[in-house]
C-alpha atoms as a PDB file:
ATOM      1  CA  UNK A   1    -120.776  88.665 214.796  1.00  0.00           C
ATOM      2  CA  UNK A   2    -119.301  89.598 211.675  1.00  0.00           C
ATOM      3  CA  UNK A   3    -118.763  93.574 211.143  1.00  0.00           C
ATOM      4  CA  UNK A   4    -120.447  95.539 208.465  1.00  0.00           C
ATOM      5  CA  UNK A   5    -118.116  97.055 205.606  1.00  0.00           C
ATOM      6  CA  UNK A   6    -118.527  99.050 202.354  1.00  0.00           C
ATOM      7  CA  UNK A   7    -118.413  96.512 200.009  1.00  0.00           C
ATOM      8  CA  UNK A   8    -118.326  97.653 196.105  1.00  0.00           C
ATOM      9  CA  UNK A   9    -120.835  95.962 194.023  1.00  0.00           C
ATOM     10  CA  UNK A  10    -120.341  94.891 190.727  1.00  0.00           C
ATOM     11  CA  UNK A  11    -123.607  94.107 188.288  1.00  0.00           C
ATOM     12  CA  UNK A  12    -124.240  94.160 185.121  1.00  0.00           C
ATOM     13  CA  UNK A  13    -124.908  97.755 183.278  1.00  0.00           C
ATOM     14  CA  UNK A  14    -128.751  98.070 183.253  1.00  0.00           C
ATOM     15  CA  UNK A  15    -129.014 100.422 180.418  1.00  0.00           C
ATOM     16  CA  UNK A  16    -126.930  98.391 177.925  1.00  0.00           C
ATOM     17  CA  UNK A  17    -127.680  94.585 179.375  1.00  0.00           C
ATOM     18  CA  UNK A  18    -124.382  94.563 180.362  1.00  0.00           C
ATOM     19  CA  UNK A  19    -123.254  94.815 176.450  1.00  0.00           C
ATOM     20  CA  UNK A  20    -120.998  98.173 176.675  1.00  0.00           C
ATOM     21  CA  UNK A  21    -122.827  99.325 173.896  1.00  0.00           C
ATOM     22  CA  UNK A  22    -126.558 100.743 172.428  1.00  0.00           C
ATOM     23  CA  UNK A  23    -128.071 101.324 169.336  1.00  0.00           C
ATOM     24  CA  UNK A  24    -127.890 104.906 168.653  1.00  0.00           C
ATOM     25  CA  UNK A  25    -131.808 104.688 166.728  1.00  0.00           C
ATOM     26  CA  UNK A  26    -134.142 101.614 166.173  1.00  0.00           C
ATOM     27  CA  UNK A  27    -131.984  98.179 165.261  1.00  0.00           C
ATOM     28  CA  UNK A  28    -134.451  97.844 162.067  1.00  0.00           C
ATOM     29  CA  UNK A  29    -133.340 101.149 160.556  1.00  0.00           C
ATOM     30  CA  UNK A  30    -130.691 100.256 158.075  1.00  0.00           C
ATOM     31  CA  UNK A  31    -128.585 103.323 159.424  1.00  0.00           C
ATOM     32  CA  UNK A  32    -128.308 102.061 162.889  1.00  0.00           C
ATOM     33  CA  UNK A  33    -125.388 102.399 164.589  1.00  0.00           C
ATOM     34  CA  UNK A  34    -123.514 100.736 168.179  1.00  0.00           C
ATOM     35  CA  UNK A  35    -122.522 103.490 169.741  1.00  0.00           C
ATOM     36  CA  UNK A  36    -120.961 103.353 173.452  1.00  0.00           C
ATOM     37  CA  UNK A  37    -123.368 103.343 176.857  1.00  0.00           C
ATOM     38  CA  UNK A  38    -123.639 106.286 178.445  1.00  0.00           C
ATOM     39  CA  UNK A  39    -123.988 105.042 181.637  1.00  0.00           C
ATOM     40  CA  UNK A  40    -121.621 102.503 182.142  1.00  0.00           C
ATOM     41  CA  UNK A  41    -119.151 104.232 179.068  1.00  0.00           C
ATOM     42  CA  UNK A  42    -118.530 101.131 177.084  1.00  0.00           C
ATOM     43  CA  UNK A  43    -117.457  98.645 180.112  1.00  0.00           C
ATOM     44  CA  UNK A  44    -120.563  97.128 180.531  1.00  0.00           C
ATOM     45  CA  UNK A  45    -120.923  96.903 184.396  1.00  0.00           C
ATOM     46  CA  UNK A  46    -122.288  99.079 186.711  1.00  0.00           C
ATOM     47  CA  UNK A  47    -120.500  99.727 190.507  1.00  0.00           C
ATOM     48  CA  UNK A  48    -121.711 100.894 193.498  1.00  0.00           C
ATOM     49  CA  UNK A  49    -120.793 100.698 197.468  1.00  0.00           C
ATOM     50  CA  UNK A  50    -123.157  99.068 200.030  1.00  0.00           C
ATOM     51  CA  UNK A  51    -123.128  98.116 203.632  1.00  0.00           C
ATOM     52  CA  UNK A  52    -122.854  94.099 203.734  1.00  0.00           C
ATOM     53  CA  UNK A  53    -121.411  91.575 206.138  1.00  0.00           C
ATOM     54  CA  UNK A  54    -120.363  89.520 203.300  1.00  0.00           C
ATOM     55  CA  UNK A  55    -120.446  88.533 199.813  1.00  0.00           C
ATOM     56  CA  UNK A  56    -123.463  86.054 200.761  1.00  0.00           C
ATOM     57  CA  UNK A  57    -125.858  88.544 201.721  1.00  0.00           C
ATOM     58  CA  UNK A  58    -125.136  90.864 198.612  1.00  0.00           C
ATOM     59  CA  UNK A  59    -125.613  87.773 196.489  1.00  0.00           C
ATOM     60  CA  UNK A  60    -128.941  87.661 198.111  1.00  0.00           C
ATOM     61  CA  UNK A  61    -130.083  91.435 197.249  1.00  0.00           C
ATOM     62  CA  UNK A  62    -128.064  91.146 193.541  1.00  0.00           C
ATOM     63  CA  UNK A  63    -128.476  87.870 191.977  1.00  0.00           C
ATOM     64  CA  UNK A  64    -127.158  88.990 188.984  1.00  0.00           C
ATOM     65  CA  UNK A  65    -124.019  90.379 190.952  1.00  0.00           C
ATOM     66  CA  UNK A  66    -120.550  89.968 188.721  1.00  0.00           C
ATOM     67  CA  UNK A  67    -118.403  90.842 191.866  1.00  0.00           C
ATOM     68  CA  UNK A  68    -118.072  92.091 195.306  1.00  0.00           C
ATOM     69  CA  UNK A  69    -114.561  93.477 196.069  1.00  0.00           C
END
């Protein structure tokens, strides 16, 4: 039986789409600017730790997983 650990979990940033960066008003408006994400601050992934028995079954809850250290 394999033992449960803290894995960290690497996805892409939700709020930017994994970009590192937002528009700061609508894209149309000809003053637009990319400014950096606020939640992720410009690096484009998110991380968090979860309880896994191995990269498998975190691959299972986060498809769109980048890593699992």
């Amino acid at each position: 039986m394999e033992r449960v650990m803290k894995k960290n979990i690497v996805i892409p940033c939700q709020e930017c789409e994994g970009e590192g960066v937002l528009a700061d008003r609508h894209p149309n408006d000809p003053s637009c600017q990319s400014i950096e994400c606020h939640v992720c601050g410009g690096e484009g992934e998110e991380e968090f730790l979860a309880d896994y028995n191995n990269e498998q079954e975190a691959l299972e809850d986060y498809p769109e997983m980048l890593r699992c250290e």
